[in-house]
Protein backbone atom coordinates (compact mmCIF):
# COMPACT_ATOMS: atom_id res chain seq x y z
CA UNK A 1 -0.34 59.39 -29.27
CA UNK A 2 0.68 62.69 -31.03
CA UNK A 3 -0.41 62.52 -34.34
CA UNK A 4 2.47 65.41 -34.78
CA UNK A 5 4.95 63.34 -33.32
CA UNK A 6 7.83 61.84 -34.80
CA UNK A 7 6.38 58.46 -36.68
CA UNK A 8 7.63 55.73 -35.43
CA UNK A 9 7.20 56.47 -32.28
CA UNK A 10 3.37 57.34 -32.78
CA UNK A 11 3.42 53.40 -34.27
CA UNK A 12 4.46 51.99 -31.18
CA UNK A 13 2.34 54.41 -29.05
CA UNK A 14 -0.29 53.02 -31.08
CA UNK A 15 0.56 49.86 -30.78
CA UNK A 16 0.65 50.19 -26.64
CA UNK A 17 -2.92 51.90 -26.78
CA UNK A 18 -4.28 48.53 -29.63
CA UNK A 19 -2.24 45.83 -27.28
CA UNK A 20 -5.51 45.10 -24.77
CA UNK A 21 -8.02 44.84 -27.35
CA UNK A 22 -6.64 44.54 -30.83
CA UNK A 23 -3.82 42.03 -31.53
CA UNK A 24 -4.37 42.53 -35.15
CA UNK A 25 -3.34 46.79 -34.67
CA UNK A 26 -0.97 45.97 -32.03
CA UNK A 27 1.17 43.75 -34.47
CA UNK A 28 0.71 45.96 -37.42
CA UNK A 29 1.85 49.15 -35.79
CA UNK A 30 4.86 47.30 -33.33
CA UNK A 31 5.61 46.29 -37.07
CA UNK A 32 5.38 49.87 -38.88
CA UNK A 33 7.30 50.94 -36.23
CA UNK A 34 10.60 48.70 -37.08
CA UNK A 35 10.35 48.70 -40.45
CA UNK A 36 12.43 51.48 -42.42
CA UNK A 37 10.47 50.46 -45.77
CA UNK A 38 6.86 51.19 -44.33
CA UNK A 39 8.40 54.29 -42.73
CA UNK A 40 9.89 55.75 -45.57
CA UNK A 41 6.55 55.27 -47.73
CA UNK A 42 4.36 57.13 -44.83
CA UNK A 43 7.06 59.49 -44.61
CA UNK A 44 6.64 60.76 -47.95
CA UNK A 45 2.34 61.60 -46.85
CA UNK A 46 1.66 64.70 -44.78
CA UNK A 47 2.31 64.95 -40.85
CA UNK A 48 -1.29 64.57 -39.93
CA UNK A 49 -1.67 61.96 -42.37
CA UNK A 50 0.73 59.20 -41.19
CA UNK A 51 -1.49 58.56 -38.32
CA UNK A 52 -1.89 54.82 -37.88
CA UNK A 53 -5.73 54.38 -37.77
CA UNK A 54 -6.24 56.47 -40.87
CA UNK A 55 -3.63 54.62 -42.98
CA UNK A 56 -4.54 51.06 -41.85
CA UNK A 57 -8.23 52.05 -42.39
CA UNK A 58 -7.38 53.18 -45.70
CA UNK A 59 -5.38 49.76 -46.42
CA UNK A 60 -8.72 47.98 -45.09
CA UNK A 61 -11.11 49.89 -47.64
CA UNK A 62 -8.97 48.82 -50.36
CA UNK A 63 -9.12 44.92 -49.51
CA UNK A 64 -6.53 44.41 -46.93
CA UNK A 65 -7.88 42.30 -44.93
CA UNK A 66 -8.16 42.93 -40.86
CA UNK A 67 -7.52 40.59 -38.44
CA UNK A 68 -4.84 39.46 -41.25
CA UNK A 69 -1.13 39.49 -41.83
CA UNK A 70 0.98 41.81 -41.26
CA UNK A 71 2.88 41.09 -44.59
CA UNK A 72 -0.02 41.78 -46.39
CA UNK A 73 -0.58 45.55 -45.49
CA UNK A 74 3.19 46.00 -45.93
CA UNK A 75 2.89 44.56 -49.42
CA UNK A 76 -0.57 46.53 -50.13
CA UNK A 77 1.14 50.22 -48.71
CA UNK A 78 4.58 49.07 -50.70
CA UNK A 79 2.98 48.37 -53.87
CA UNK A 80 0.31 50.90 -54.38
CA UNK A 81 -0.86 52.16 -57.21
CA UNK A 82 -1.89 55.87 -55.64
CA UNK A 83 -5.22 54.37 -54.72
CA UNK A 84 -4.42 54.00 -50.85
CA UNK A 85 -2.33 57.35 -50.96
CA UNK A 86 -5.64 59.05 -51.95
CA UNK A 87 -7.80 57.50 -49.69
CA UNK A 88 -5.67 58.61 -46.72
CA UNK A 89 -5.13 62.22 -48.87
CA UNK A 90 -9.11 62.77 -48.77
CA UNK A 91 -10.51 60.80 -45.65
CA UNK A 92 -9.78 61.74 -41.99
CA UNK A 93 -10.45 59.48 -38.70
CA UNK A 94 -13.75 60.96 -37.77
CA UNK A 95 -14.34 57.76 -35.28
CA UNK A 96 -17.83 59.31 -34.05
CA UNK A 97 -17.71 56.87 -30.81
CA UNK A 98 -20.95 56.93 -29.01
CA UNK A 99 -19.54 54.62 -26.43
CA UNK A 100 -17.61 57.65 -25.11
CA UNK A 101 -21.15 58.71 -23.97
CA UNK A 102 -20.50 56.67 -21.04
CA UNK A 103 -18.16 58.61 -19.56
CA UNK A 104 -19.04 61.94 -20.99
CA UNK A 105 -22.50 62.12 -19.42
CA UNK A 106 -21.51 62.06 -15.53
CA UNK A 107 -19.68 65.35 -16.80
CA UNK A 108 -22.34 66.61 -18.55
CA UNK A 109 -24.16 66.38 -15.15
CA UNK A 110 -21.09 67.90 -12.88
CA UNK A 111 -21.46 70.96 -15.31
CA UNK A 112 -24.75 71.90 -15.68
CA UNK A 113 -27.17 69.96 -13.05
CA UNK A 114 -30.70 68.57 -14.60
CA UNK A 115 -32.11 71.49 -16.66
CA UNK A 116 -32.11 71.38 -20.31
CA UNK A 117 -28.77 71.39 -22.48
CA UNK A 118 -28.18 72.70 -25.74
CA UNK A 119 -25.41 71.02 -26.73
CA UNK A 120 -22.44 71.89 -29.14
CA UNK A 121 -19.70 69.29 -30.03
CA UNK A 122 -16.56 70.64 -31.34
CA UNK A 123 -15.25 68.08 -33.93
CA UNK A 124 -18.73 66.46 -34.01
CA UNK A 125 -17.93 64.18 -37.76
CA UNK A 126 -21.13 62.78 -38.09
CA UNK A 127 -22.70 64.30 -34.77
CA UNK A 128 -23.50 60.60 -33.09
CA UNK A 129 -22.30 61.53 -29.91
CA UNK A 130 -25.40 64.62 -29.86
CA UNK A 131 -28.15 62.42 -28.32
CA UNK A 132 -26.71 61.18 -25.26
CA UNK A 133 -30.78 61.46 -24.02
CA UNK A 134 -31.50 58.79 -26.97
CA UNK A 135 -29.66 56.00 -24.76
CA UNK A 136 -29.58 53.89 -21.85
CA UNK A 137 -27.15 53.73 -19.55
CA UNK A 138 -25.28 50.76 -17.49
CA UNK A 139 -22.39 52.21 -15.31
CA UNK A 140 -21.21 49.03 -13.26
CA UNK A 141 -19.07 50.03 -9.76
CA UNK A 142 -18.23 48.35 -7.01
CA UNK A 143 -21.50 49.16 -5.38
CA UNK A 144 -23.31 47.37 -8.24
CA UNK A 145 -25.07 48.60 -11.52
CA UNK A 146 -26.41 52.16 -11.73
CA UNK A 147 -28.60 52.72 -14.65
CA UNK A 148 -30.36 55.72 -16.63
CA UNK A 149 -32.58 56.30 -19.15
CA UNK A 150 -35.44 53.97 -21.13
CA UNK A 151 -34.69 49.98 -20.99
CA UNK A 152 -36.14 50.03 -25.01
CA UNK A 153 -33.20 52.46 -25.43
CA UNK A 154 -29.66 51.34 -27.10
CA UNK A 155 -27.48 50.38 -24.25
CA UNK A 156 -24.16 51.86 -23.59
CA UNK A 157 -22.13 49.99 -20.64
CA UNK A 158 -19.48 51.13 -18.75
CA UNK A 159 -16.89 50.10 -15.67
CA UNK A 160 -16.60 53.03 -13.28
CA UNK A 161 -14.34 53.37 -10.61
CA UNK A 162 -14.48 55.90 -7.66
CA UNK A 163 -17.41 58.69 -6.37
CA UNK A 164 -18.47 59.51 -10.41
CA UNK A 165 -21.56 61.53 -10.23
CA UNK A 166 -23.42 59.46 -11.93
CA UNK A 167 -26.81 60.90 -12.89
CA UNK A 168 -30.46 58.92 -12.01
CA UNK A 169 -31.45 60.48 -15.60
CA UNK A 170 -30.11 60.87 -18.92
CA UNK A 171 -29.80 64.35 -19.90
CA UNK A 172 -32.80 66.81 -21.00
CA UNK A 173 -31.29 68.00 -24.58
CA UNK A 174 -33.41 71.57 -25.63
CA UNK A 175 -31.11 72.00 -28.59
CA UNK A 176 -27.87 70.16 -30.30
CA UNK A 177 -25.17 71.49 -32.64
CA UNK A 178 -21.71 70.34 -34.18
CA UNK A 179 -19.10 71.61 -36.26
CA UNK A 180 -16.43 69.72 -37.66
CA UNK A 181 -13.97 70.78 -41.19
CA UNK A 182 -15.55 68.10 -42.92
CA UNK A 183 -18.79 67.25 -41.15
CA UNK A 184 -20.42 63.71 -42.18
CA UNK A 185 -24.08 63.33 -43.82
CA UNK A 186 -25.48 60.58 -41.29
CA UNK A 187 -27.55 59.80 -44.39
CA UNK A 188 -24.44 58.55 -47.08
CA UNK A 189 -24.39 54.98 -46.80
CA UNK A 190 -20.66 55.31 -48.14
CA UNK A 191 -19.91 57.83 -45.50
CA UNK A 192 -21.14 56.21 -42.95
CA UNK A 193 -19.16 52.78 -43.99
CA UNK A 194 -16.02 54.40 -43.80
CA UNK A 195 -16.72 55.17 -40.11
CA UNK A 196 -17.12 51.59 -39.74
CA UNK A 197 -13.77 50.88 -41.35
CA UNK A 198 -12.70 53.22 -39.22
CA UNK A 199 -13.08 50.84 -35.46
CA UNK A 200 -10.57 48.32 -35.09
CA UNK A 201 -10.70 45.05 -36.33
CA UNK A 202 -11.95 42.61 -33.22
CA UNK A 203 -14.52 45.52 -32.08
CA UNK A 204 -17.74 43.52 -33.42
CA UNK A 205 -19.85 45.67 -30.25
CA UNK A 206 -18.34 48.53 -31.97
CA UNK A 207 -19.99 48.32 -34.81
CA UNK A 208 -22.81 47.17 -33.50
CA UNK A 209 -23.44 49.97 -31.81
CA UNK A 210 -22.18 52.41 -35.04
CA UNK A 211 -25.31 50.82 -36.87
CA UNK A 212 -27.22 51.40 -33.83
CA UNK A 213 -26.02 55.18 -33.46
CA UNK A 214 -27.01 55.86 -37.34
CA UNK A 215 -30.20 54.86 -37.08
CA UNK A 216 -30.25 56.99 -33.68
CA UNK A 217 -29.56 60.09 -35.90
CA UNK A 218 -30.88 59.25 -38.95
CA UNK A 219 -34.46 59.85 -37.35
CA UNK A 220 -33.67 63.52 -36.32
CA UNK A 221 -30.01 64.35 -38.16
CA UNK A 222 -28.10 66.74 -36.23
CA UNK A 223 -27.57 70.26 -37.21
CA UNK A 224 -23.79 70.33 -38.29
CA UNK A 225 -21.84 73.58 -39.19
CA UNK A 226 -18.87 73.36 -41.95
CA UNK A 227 -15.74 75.09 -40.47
CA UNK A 228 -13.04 75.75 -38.13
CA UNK A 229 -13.61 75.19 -34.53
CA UNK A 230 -11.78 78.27 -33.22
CA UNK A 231 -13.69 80.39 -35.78
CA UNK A 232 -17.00 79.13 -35.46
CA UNK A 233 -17.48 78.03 -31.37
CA UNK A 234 -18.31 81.47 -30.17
CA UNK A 235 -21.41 81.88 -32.49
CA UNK A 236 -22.66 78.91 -31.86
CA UNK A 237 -22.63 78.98 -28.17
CA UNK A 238 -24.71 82.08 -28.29
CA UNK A 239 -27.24 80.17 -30.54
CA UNK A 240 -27.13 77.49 -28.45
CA UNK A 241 -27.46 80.03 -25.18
CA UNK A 242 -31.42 80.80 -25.92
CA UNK A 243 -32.16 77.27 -25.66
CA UNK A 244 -30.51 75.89 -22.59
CA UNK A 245 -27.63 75.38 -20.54
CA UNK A 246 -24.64 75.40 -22.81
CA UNK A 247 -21.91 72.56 -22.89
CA UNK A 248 -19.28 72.68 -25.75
CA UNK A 249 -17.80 69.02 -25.81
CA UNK A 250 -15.37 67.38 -27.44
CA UNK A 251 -13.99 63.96 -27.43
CA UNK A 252 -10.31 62.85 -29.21
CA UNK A 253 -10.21 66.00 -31.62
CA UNK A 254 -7.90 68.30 -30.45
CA UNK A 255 -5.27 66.00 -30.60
CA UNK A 256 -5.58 66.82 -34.67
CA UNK A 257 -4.60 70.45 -33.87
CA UNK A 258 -1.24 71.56 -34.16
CA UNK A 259 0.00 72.58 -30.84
CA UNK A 260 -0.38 76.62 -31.35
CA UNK A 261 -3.75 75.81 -32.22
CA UNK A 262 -4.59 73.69 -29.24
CA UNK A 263 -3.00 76.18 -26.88
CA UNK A 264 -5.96 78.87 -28.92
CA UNK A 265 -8.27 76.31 -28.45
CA UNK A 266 -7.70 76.24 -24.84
CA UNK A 267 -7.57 80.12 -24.47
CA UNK A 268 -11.08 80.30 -26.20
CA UNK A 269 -12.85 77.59 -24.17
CA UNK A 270 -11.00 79.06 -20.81
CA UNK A 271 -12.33 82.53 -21.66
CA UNK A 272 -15.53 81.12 -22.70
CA UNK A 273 -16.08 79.82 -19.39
CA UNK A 274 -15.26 82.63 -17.41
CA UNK A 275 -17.50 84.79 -19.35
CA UNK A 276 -20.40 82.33 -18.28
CA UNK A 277 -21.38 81.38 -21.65
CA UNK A 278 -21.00 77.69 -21.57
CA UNK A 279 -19.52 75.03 -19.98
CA UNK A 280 -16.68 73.04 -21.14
CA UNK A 281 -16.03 68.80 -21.59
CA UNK A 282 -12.97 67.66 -22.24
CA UNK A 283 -12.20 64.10 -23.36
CA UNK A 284 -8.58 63.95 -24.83
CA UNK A 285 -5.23 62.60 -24.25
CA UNK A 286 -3.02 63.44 -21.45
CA UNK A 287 -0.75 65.32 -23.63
CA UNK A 288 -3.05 67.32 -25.73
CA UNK A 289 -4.36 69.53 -23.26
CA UNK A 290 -1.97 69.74 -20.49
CA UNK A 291 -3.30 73.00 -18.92
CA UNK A 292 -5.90 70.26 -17.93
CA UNK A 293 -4.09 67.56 -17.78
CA UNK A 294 -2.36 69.24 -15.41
CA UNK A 295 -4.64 70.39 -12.47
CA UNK A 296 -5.35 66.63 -11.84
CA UNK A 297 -2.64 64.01 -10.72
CA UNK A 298 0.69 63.59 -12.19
CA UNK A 299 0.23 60.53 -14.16
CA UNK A 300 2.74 57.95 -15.65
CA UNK A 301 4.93 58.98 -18.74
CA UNK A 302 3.06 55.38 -20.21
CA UNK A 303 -0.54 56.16 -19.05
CA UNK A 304 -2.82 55.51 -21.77
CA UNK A 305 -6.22 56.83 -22.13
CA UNK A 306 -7.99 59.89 -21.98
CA UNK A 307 -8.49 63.00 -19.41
CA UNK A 308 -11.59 63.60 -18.86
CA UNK A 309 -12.26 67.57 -17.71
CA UNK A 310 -15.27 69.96 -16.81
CA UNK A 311 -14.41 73.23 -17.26
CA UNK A 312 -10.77 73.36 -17.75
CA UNK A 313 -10.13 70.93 -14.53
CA UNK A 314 -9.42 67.35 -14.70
CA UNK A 315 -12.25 65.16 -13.26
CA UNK A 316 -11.34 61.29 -14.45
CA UNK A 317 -9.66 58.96 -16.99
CA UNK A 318 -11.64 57.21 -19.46
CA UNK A 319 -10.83 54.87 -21.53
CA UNK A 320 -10.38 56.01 -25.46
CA UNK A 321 -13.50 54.18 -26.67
CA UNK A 322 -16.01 54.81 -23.37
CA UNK A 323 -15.33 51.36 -21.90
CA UNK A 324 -14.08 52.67 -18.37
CA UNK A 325 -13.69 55.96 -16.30
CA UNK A 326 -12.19 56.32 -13.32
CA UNK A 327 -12.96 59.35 -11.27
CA UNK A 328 -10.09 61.34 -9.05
CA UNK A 329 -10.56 62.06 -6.00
């Protein structure tokens, strides 16, 4: 979904990506998408703003209720009073999902081996995703369950198909780091409920493991740096470089960039790389990076999900909230 893209049609995206696991989104985007009212309304918001999870989240924190009808966020976005138009004005979809672990560890492995990380997560929100070494691990293949890391742990799960290189340990983390625009306190209560409103409505083990995650952080919060990604990376992987083996990661946030931006996004991380100052994760739709996307299979003009890449080369799809990868070959 291109959250640049022309509305309607980033409603029914939507709506494809919501169909397997949220009838409640699925209806209320397929919905959006058809109706000239509700497009008319979003119309008149910012570009970046009409994105579907930020205004039904927005509808949500202001009583509408989800799973629910779809006539009832129409009527709520039709008749507002400015109150929803604000929230969406001032909030942003920061998801934060630590599920994506999952999927992102096996490349944290394939980059940099067993010695100690210091990670740095570009777009890091509330910086949840920054102790992938705080959780255990279930990967389930076709060979049966692999796991890694302490059975006291939170568990994350996740279905993995093909020759993943799935580690026998979670990671050694020397040193972790974020920056983000607008990076979240772990520590506001109020904050940290609008990331719940945030996950889709029938995701209960979502937000289970959202309160699980906070807690996580809240016992060591993460060191996160206000400011632009582009401007601020390069510092930080050279404070991060006298701690341990750098890997800049980030997970469904580039897709916010403007497309000039994620082509200097790319150039940075590329050049980055080559210089031997870090490695580079990549967890973002097959459209947002496509120098990536593109050194892996051609893929289906309706594939959903994520391309997973280590250092500028696609190694797997994953599914947008950590629940599968599948790893080319």
């Amino acid at each position: 979904m291109d959250v640049y893209g022309d509305t309607a049609t980033q409603y029914s995206e939507f709506a494809a990506d919501a169909r397997p696991t949220s009838a409640c989104f699925a209806d209320w985007a397929s919905r959006v998408a058809s109706d000239p009212e509700v497009l008319a309304w979003l119309g008149r918001l910012p570009v970046p703003k009409r994105q579907p999870n930020l205004v039904f989240a927005a509808a949500r924190w202001h009583g509408v209720p989800a799973p629910g009808p779809y006539d009832d966020l129409r009527a709520a976005l039709l008749g507002d009073d400015g109150e929803i138009r604000a929230t969406i004005l001032e909030r942003a979809t920061q998801t934060n999902e630590v599920g994506r672990l999952a999927t992102l560890v096996p490349a944290f492995a394939l980059a940099a081996g067993t010695g100690p990380l210091a990670l740095v997560e570009a777009g890091a929100s509330a910086g949840l995703c920054l102790y992938p070494d705080r959780y255990r691990y279930l990967w389930r293949t076709d060979a049966g369950v692999s796991a890694a890391g302490d059975p006291e742990a939170p568990t994350l799960a996740c279905d993995v198909i093909g020759p993943a290189p799935l580690p026998p340990t979670v990671p050694s983390v020397a040193w972790r780091a974020g920056v983000d625009l607008n990076p979240l306190d772990v520590t506001d209560t109020e904050r940290m409920r609008w990331l719940a409103t945030l996950i889709w409505p029938e995701h209960d083990d979502r937000r289970a493991r959202l309160e699980r995650a906070v807690e996580v952080a809240r016992r060591d919060p993460p060191y996160l740096r206000r400011g632009d990604l582009i401007e601020e990376l390069p510092g930080l992987v050279d404070e991060a470089g006298r701690h341990g083996t750098v890997v800049v990661f980030h997970s469904a946030v580039i897709a916010y960039l403007p497309d000039e931006r994620r082509a200097a996004f790319h150039r940075l991380m590329a050049g980055l790389v080559a210089a031997g100052r870090c490695h580079w994760v990549s967890n973002e739709g097959p459209r947002v990076l496509p120098g990536v996307t593109a050194t892996g299979p051609d893929l289906p003009e309706d594939e959903h999900g994520f391309v997973l890449g280590v250092d500028g080369r696609a190694v797997a799809r994953t599914q947008g909230h950590g629940r599968s990868l599948r790893w080319l070959t």
